[in-house]
PDB file of N, CA and C in Angstrom:
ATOM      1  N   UNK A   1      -5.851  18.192 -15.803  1.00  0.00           N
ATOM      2  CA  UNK A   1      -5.699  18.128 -14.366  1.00  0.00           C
ATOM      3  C   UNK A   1      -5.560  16.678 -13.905  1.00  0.00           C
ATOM      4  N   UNK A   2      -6.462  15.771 -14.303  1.00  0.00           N
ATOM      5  CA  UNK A   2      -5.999  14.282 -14.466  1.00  0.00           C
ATOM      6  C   UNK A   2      -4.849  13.759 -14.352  1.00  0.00           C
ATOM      7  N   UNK A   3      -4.543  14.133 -15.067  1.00  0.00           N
ATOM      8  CA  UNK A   3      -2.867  13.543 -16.328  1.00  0.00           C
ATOM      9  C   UNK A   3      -2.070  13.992 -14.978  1.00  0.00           C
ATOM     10  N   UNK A   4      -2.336  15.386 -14.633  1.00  0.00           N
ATOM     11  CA  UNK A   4      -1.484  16.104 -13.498  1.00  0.00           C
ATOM     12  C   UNK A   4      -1.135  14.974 -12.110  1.00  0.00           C
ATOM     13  N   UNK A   5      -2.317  14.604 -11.728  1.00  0.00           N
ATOM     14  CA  UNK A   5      -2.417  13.903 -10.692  1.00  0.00           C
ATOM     15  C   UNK A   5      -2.522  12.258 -10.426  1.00  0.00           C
ATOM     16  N   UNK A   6      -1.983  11.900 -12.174  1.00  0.00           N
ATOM     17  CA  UNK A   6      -1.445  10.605 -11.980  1.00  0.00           C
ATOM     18  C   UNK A   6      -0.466  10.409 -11.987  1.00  0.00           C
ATOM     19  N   UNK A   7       0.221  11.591 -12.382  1.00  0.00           N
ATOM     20  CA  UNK A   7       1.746  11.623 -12.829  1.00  0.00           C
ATOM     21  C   UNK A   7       2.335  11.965 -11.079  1.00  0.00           C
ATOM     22  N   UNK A   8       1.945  12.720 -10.737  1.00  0.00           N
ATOM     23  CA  UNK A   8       1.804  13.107  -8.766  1.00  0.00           C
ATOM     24  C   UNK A   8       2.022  11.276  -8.441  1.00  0.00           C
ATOM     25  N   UNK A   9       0.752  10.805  -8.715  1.00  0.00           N
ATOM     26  CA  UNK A   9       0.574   9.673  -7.572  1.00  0.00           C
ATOM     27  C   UNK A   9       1.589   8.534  -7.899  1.00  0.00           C
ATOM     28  N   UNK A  10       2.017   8.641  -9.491  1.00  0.00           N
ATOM     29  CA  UNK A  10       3.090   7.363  -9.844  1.00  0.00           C
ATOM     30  C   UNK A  10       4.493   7.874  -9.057  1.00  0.00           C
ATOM     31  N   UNK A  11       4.663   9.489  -9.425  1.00  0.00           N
ATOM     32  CA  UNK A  11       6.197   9.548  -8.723  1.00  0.00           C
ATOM     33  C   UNK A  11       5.468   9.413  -6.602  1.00  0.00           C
ATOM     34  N   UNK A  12       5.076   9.290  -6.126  1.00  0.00           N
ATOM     35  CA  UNK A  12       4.801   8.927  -5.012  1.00  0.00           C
ATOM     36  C   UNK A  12       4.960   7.433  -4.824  1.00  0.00           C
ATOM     37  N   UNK A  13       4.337   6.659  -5.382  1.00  0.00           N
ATOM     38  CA  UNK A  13       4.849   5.320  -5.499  1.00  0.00           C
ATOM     39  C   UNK A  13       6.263   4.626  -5.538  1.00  0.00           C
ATOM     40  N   UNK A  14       6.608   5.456  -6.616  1.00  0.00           N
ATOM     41  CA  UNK A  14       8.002   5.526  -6.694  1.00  0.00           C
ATOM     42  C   UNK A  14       8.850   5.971  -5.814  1.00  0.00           C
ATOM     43  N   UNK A  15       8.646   6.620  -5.196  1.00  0.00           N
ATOM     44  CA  UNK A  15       9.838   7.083  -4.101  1.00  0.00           C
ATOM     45  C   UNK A  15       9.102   6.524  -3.118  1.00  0.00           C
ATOM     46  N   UNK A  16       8.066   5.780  -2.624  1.00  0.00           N
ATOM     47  CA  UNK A  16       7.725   5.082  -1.497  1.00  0.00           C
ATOM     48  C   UNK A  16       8.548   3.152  -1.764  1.00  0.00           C
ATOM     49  N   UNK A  17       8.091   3.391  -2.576  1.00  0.00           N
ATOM     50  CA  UNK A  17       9.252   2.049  -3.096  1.00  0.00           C
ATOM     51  C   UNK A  17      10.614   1.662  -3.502  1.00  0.00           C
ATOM     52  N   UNK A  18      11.252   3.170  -3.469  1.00  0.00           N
ATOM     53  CA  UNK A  18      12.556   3.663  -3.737  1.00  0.00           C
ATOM     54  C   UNK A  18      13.138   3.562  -2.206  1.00  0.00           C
ATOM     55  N   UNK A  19      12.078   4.228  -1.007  1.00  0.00           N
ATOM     56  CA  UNK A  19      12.784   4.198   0.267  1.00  0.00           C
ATOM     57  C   UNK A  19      12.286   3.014   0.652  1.00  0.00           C
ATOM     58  N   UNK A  20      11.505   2.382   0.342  1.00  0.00           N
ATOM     59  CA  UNK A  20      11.474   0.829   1.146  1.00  0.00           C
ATOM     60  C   UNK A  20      12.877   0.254   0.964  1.00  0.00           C
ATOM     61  N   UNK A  21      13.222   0.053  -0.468  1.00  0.00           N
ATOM     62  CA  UNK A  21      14.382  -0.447  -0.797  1.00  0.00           C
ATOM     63  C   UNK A  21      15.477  -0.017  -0.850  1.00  0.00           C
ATOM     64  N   UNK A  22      15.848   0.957   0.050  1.00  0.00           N
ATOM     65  CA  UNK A  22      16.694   1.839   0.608  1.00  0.00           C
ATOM     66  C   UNK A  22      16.640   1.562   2.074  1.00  0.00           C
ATOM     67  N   UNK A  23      15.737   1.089   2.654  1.00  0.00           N
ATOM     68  CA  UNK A  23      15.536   0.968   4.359  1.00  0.00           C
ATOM     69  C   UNK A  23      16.586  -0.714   4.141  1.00  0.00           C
ATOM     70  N   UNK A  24      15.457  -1.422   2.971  1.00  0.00           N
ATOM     71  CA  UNK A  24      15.693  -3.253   3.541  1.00  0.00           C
ATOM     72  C   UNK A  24      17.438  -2.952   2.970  1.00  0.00           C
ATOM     73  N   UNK A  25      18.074  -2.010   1.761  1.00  0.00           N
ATOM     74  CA  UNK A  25      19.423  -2.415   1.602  1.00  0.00           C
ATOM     75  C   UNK A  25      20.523  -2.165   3.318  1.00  0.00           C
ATOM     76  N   UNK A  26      19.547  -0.794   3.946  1.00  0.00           N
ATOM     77  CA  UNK A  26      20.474  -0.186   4.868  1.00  0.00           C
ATOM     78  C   UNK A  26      20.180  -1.500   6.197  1.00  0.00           C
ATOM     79  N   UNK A  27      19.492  -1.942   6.232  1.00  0.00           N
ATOM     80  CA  UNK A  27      19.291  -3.160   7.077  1.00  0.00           C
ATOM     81  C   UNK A  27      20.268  -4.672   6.907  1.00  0.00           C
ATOM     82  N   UNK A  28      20.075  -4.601   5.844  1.00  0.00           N
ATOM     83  CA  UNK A  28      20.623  -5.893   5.653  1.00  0.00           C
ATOM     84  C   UNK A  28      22.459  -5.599   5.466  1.00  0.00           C
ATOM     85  N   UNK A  29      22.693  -4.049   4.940  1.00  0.00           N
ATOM     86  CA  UNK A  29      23.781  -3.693   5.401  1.00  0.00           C
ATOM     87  C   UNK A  29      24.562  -3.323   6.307  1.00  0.00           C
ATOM     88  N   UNK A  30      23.800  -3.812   7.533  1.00  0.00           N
ATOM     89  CA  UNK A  30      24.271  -3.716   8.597  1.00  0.00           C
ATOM     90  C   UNK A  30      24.152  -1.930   9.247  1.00  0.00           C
ATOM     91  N   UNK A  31      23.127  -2.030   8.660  1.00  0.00           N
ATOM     92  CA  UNK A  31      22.584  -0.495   9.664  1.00  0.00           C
ATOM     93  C   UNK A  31      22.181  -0.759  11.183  1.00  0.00           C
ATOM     94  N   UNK A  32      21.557  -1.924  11.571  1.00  0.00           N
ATOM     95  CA  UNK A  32      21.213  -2.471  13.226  1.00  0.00           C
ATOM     96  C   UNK A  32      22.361  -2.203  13.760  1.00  0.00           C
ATOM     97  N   UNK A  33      22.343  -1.692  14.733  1.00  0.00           N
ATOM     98  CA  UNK A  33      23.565  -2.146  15.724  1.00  0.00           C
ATOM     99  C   UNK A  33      22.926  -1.913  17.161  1.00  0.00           C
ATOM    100  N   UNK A  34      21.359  -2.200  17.661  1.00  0.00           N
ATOM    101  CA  UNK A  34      20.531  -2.638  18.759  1.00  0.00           C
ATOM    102  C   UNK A  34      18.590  -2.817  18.403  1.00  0.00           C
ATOM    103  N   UNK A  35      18.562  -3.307  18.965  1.00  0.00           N
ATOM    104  CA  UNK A  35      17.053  -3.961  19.181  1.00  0.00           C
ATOM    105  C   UNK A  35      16.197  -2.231  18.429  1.00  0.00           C
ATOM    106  N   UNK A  36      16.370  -1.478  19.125  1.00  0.00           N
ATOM    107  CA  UNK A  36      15.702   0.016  19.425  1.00  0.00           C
ATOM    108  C   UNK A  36      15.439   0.134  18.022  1.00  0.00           C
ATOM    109  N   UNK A  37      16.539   0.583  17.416  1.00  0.00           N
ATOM    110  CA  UNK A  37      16.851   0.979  15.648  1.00  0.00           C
ATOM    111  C   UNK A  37      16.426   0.082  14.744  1.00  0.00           C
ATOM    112  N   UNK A  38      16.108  -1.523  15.039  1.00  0.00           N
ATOM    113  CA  UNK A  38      15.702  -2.272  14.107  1.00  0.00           C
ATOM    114  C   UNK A  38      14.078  -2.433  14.207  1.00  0.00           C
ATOM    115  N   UNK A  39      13.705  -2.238  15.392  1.00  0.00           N
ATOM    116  CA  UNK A  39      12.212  -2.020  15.302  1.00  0.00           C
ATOM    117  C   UNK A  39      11.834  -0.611  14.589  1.00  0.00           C
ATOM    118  N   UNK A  40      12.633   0.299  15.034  1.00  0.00           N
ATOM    119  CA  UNK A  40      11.978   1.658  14.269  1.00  0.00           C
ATOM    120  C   UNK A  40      12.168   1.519  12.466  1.00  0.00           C
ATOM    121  N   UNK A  41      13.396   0.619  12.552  1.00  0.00           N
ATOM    122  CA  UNK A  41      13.637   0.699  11.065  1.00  0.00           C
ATOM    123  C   UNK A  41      12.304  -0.098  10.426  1.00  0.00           C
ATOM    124  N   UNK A  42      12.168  -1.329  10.737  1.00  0.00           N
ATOM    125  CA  UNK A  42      10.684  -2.139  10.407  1.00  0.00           C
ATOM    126  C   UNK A  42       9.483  -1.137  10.406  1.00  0.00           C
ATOM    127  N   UNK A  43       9.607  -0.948  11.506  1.00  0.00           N
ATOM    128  CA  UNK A  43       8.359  -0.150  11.220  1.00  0.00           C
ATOM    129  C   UNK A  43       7.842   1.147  10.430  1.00  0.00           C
ATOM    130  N   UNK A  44       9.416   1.130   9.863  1.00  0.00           N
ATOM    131  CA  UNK A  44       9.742   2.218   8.582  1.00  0.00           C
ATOM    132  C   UNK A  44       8.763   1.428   7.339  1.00  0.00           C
ATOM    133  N   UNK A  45       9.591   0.460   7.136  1.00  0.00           N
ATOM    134  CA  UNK A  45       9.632  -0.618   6.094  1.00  0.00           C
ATOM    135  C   UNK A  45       7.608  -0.575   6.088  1.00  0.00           C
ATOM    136  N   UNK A  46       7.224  -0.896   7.111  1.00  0.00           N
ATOM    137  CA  UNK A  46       5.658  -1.421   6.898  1.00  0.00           C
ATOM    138  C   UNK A  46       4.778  -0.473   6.789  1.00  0.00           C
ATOM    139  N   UNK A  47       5.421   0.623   7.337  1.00  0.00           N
ATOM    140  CA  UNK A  47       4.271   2.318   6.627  1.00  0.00           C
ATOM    141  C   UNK A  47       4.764   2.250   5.174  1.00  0.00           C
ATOM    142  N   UNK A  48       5.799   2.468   4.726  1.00  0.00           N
ATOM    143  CA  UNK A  48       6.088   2.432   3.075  1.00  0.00           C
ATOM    144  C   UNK A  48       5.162   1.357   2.231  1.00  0.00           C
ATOM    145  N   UNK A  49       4.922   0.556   3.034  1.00  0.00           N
ATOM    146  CA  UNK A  49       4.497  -0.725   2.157  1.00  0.00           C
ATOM    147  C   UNK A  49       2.803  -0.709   2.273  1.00  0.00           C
ATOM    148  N   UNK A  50       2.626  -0.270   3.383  1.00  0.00           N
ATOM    149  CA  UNK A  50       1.007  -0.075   3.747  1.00  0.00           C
ATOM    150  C   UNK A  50       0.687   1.124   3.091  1.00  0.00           C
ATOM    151  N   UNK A  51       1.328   2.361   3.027  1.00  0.00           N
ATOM    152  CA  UNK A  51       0.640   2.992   1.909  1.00  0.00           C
ATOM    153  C   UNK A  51       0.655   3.111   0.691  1.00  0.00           C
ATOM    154  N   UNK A  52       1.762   2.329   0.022  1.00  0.00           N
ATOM    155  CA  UNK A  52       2.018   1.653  -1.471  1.00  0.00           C
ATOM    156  C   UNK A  52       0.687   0.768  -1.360  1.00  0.00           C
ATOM    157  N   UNK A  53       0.304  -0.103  -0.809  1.00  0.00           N
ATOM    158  CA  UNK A  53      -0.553  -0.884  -1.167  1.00  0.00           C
ATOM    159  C   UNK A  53      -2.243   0.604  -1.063  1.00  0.00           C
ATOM    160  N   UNK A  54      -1.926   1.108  -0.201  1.00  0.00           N
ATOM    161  CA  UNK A  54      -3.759   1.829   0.184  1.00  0.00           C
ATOM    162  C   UNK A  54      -3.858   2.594  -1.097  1.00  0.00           C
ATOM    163  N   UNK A  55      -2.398   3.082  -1.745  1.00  0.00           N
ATOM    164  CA  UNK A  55      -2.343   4.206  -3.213  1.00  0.00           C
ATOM    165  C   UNK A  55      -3.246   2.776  -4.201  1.00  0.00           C
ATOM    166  N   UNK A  56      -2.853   1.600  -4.161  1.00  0.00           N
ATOM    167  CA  UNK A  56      -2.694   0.411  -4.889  1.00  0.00           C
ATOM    168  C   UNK A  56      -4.038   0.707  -4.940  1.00  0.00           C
ATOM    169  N   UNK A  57      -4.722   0.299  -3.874  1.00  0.00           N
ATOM    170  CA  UNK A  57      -5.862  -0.197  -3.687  1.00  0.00           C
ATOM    171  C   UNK A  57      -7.143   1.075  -4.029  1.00  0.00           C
ATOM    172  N   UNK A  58      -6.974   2.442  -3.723  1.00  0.00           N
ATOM    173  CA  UNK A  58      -7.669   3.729  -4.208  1.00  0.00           C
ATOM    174  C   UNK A  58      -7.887   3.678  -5.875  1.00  0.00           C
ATOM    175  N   UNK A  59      -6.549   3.463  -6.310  1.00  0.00           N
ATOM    176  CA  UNK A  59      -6.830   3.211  -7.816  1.00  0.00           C
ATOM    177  C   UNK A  59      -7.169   1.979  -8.648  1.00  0.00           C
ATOM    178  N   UNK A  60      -7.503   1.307  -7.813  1.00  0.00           N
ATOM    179  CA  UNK A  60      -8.027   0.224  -8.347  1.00  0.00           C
ATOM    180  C   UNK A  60      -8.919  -0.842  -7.666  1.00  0.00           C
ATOM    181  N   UNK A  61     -10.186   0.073  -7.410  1.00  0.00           N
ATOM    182  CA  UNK A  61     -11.252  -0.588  -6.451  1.00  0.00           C
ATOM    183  C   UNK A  61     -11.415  -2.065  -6.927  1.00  0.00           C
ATOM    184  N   UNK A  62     -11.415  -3.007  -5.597  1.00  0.00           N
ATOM    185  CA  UNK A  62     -11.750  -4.390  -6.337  1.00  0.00           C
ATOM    186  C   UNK A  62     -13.352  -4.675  -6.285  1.00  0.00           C
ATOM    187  N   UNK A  63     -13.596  -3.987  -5.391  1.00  0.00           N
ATOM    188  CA  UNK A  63     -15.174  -3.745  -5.481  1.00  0.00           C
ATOM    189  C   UNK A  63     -15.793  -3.229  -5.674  1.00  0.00           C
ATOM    190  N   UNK A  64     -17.599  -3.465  -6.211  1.00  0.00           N
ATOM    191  CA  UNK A  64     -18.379  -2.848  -6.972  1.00  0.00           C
ATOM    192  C   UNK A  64     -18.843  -1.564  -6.411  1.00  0.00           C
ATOM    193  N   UNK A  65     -18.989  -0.628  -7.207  1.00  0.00           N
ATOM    194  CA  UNK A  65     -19.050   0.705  -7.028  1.00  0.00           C
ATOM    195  C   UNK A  65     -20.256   1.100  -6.019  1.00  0.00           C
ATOM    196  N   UNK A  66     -21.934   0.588  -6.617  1.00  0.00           N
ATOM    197  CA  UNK A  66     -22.698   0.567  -6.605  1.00  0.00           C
ATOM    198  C   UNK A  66     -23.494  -0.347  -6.051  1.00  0.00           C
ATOM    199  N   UNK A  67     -24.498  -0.347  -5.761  1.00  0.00           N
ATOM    200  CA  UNK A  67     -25.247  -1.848  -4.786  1.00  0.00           C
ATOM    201  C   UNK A  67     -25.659  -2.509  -6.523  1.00  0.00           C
ATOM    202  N   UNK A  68     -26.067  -1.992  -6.993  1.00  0.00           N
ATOM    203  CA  UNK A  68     -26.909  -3.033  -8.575  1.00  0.00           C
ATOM    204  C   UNK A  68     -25.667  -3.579  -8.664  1.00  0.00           C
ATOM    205  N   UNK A  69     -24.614  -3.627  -8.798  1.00  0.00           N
ATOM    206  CA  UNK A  69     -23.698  -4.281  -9.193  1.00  0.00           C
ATOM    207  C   UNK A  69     -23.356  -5.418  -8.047  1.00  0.00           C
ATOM    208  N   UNK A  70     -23.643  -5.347  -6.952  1.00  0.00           N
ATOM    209  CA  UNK A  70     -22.951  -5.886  -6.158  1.00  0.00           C
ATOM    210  C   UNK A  70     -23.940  -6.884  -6.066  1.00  0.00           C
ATOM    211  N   UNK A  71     -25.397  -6.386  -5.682  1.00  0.00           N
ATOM    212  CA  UNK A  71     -26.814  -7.822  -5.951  1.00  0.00           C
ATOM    213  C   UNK A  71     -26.647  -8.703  -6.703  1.00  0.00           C
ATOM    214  N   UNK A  72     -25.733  -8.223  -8.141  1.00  0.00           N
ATOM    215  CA  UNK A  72     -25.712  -9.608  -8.773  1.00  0.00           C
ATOM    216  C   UNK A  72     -24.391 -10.565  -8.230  1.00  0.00           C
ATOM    217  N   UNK A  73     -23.650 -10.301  -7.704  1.00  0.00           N
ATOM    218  CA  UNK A  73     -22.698 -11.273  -7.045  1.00  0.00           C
ATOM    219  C   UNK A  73     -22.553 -11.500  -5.860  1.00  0.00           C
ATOM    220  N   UNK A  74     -24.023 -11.168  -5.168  1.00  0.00           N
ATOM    221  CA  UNK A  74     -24.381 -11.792  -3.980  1.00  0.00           C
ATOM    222  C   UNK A  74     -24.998 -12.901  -3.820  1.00  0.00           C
ATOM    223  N   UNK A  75     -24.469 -13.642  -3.466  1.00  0.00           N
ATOM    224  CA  UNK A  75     -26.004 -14.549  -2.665  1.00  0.00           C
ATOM    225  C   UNK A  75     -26.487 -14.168  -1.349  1.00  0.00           C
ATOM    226  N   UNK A  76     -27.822 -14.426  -1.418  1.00  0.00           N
ATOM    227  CA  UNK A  76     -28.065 -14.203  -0.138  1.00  0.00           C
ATOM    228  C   UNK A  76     -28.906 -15.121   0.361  1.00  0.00           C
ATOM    229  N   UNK A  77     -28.626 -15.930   1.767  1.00  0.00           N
ATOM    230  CA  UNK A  77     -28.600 -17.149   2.413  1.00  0.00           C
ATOM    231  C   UNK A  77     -29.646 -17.024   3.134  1.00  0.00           C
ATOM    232  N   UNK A  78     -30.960 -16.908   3.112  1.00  0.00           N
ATOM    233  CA  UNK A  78     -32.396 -16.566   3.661  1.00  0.00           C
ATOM    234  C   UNK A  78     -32.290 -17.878   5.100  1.00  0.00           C
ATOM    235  N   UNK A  79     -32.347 -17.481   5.955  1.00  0.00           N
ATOM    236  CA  UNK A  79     -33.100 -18.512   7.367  1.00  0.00           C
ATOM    237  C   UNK A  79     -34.423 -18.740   6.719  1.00  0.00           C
ATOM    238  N   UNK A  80     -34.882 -20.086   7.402  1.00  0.00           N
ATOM    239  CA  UNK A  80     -35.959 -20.141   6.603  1.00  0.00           C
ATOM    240  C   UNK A  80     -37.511 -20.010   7.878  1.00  0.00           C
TER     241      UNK A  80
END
């Protein structure tokens, strides 16, 4: 079931990064032709990229799971 649902989340990646780079070719190919369409198109571009990065970031916590883990790479700055 694993295997199932990494193989899910890579082709998701993939076609989120397939249409990013499908938005920036249709842009730069002269898909604009007013203000209206190039903001909606951007704001195409930055959901694709914001949830490529949140998939990024789910599978690969940069932070510690647990508080014991995290006490040791704290300091903590006591008032005195």
């Amino acid at each position: 079931m694993i295997q199932e649902e990494t193989v899910i989340i890579h082709k998701l990646q993939k076609h989120l990064k397939q249409s990013y780079q499908d938005m920036a070719d249709a842009m730069i190919g002269g898909a604009i032709d007013n203000m209206e369409k190039y903001k909606y198109m951007m704001g195409q571009a930055h959901a694709y990229l914001k949830i490529s990065q949140e998939i990024s970031n789910l599978l690969e916590p940069k932070e510690p799971k647990n508080d014991i883990e995290r006490s040791e790479n704290v300091v903590d700055f006591e008032r005195p």
